[in-house]
Each structure stands twice: as C-alpha cells, then as structure tokens.
C-alpha atoms as a PDB file:
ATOM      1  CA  UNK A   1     -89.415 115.846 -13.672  1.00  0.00           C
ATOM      2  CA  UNK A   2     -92.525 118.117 -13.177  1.00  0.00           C
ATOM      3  CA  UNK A   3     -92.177 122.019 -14.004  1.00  0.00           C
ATOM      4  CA  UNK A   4     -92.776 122.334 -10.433  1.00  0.00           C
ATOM      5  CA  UNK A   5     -89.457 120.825  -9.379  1.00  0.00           C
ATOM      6  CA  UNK A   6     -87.625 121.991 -12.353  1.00  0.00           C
ATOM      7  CA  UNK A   7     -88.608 125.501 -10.878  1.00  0.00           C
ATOM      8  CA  UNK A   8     -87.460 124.992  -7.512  1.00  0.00           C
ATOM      9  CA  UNK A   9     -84.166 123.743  -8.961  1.00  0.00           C
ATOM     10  CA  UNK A  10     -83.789 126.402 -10.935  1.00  0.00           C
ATOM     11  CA  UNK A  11     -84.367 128.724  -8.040  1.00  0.00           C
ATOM     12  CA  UNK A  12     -82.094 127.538  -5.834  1.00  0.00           C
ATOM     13  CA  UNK A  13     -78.667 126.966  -8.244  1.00  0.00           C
ATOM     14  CA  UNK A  14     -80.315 131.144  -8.760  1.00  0.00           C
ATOM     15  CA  UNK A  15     -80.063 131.363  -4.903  1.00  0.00           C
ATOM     16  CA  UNK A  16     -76.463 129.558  -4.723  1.00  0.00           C
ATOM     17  CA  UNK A  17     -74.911 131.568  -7.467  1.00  0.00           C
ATOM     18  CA  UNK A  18     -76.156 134.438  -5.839  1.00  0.00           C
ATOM     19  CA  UNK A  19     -74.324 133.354  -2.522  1.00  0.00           C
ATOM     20  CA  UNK A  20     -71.317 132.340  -4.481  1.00  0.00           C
ATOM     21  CA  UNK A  21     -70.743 135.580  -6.644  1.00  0.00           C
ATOM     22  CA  UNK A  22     -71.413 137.389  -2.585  1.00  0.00           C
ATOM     23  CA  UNK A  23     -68.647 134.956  -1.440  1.00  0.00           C
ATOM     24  CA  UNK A  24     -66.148 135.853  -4.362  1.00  0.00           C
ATOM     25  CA  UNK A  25     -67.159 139.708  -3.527  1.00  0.00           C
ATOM     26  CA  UNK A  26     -66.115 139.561  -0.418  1.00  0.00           C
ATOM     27  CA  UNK A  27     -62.844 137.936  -1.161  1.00  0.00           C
ATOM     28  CA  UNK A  28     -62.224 140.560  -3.288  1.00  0.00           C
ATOM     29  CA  UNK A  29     -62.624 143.175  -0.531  1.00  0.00           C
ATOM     30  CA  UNK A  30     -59.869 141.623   1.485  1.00  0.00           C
ATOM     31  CA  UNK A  31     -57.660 141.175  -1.157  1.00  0.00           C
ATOM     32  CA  UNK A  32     -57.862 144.787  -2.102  1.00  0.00           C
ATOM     33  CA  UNK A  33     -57.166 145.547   1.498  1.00  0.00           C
ATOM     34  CA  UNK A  34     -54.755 143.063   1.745  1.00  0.00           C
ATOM     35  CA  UNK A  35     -52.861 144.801  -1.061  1.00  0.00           C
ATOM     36  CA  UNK A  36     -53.364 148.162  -0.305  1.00  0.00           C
ATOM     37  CA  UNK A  37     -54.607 148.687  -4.549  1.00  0.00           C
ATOM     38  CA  UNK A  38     -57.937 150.715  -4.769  1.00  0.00           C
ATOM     39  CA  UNK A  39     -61.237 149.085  -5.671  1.00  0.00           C
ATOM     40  CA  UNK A  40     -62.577 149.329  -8.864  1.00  0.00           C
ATOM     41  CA  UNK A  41     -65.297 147.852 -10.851  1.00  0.00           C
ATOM     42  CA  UNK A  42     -66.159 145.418  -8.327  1.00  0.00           C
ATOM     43  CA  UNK A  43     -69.061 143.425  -9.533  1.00  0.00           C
ATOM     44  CA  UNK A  44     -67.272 143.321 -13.589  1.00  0.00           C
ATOM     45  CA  UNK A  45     -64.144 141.665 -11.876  1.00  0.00           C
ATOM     46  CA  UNK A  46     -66.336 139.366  -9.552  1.00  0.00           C
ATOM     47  CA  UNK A  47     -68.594 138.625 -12.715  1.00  0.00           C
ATOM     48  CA  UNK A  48     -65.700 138.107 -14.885  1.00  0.00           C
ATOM     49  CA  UNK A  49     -63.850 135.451 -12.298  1.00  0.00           C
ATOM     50  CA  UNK A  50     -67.285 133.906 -11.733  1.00  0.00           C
ATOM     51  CA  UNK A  51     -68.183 132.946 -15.574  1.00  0.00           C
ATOM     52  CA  UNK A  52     -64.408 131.843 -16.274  1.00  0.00           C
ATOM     53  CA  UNK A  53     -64.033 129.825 -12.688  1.00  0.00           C
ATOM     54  CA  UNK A  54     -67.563 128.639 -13.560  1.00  0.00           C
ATOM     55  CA  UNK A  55     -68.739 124.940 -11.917  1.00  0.00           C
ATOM     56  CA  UNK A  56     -65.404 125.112  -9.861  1.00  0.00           C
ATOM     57  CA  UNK A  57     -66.059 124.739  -6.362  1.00  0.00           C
ATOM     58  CA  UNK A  58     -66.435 128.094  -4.279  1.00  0.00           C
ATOM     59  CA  UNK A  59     -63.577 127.197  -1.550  1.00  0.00           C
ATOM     60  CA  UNK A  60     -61.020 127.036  -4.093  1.00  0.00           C
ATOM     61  CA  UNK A  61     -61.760 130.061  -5.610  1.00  0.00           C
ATOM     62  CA  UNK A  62     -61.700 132.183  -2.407  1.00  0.00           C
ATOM     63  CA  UNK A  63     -57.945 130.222  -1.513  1.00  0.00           C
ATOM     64  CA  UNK A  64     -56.943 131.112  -4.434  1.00  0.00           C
ATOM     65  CA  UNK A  65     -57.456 134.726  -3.744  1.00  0.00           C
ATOM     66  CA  UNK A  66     -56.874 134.739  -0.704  1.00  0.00           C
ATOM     67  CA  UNK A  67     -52.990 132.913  -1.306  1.00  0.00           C
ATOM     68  CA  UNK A  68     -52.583 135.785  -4.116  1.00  0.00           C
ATOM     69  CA  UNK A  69     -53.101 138.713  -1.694  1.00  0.00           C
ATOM     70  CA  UNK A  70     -51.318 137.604   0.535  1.00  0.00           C
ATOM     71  CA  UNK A  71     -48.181 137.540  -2.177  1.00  0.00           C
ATOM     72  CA  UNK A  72     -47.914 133.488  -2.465  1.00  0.00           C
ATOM     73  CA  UNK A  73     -48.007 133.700  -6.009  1.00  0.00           C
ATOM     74  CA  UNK A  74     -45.381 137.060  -6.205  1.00  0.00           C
ATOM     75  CA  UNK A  75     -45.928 140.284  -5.463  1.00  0.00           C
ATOM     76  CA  UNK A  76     -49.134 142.523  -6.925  1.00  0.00           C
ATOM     77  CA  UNK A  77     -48.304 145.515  -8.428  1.00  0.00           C
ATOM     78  CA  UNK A  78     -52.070 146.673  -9.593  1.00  0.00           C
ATOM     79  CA  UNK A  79     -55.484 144.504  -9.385  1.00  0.00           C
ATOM     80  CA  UNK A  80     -57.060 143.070 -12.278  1.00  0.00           C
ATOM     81  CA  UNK A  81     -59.452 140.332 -13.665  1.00  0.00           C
ATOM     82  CA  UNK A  82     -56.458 139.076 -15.253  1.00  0.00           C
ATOM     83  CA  UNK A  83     -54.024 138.864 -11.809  1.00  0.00           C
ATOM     84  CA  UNK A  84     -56.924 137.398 -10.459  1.00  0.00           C
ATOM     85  CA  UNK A  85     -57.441 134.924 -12.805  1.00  0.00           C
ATOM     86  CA  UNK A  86     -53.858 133.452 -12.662  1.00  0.00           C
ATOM     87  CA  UNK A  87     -53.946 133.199  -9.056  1.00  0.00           C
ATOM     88  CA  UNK A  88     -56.549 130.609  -9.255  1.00  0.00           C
ATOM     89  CA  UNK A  89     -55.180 129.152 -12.351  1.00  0.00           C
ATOM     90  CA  UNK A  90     -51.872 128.839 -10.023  1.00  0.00           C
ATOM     91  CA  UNK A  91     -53.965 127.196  -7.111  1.00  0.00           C
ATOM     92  CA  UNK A  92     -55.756 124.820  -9.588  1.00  0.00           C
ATOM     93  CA  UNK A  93     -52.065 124.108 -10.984  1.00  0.00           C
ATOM     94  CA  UNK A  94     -50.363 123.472  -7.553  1.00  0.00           C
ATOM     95  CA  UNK A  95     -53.386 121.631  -6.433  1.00  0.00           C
ATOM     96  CA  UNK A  96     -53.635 119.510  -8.867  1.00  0.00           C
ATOM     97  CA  UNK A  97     -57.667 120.293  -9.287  1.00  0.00           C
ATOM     98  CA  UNK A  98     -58.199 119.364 -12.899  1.00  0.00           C
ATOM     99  CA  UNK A  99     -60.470 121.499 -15.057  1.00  0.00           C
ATOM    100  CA  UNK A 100     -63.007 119.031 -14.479  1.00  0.00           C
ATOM    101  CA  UNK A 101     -63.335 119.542 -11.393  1.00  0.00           C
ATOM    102  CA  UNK A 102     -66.747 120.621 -10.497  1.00  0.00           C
ATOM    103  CA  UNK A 103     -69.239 122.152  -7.591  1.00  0.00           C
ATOM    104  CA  UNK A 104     -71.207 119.029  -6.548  1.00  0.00           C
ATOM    105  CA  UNK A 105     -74.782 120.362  -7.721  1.00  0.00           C
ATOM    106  CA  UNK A 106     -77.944 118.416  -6.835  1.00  0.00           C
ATOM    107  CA  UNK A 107     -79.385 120.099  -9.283  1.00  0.00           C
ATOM    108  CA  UNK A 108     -77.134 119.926 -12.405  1.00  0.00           C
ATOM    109  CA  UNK A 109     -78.413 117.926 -15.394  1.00  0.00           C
ATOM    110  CA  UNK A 110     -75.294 116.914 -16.604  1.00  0.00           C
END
C-alpha cells in the first residue's frame, strides 16, 4: 500500500473516532439528563468508555447507555465510568455480542 493511502486511512479511522467519541458524548448528555445526576468530567468518562468499548460497534454502545438511563439495568444512584461500563457489559451480556465483536473497518489491518 503506498504512504499515500496509508495516510488517507489513517485520516479517516482519525475522522471516525472523532465522530464516535462525539456520538458517545452525546449519549452521555442524555443520560445525565435522563437521570437527573450532574455532569462531571465529561470527556475522561467518554475517553475512558471509548478505550475499554474499543473496536465495538458505536450503536451498541449508545443502547447500552441509553437502556441504563433509562433504569433497564436498576436504578442509578450517582454516574460513573464504572456504572457506565457495566451497562454495556450488561447489553453485550443480554445480547449475546461476544467480545469479538468488532466495528467493520475498511481500514483495519487486522
């Protein structure tokens, strides 16, 4: 592959991470709404969920959040990277989306 395409690559998965950490952001927002907790630390939590959720695909991420503050998986007593974290490990669970389960990337060498 030429450096020129390897560039391009590169800049776009930069461009859809980008979009995809925006995307989890914004989920965020309406979950704190949702559950009436204040915000706090925004970008750490969204940067936190985004390197340990990392190659899953966006949609599940933001219906996972989205189920947990709206009390699917119990009731949410303060906001953290951690409750957070175990709602999408609970929508992975019930889902059955195995850990392998990755964001179908054009661009990934793997």
């Amino acid at each position: 592959m030429s450096n020129l395409k390897k560039s391009q690559n590169k800049s776009e998965l930069a461009i859809q991470t980008s979009k995809n950490l925006e995307t989890i952001k914004k989920s965020m927002v309406l979950a704190f709404e949702r559950t009436n907790l204040p915000v706090f630390n925004l970008d750490n939590l969204v940067n936190d969920i985004s390197s340990e959720f990392k190659g899953k695909d966006i949609n599940l991420i933001t219906k996972a959040i989205r189920n947990g503050s709206l009390g699917l998986y119990g009731r949410t007593y303060r906001m953290s990277t951690q409750e957070v974290c175990i709602w999408v490990r609970e929508y992975l669970k019930t889902n059955r989306v195995s850990k392998e389960s990755f964001i179908s990337n054009p661009y990934r060498n793997e």
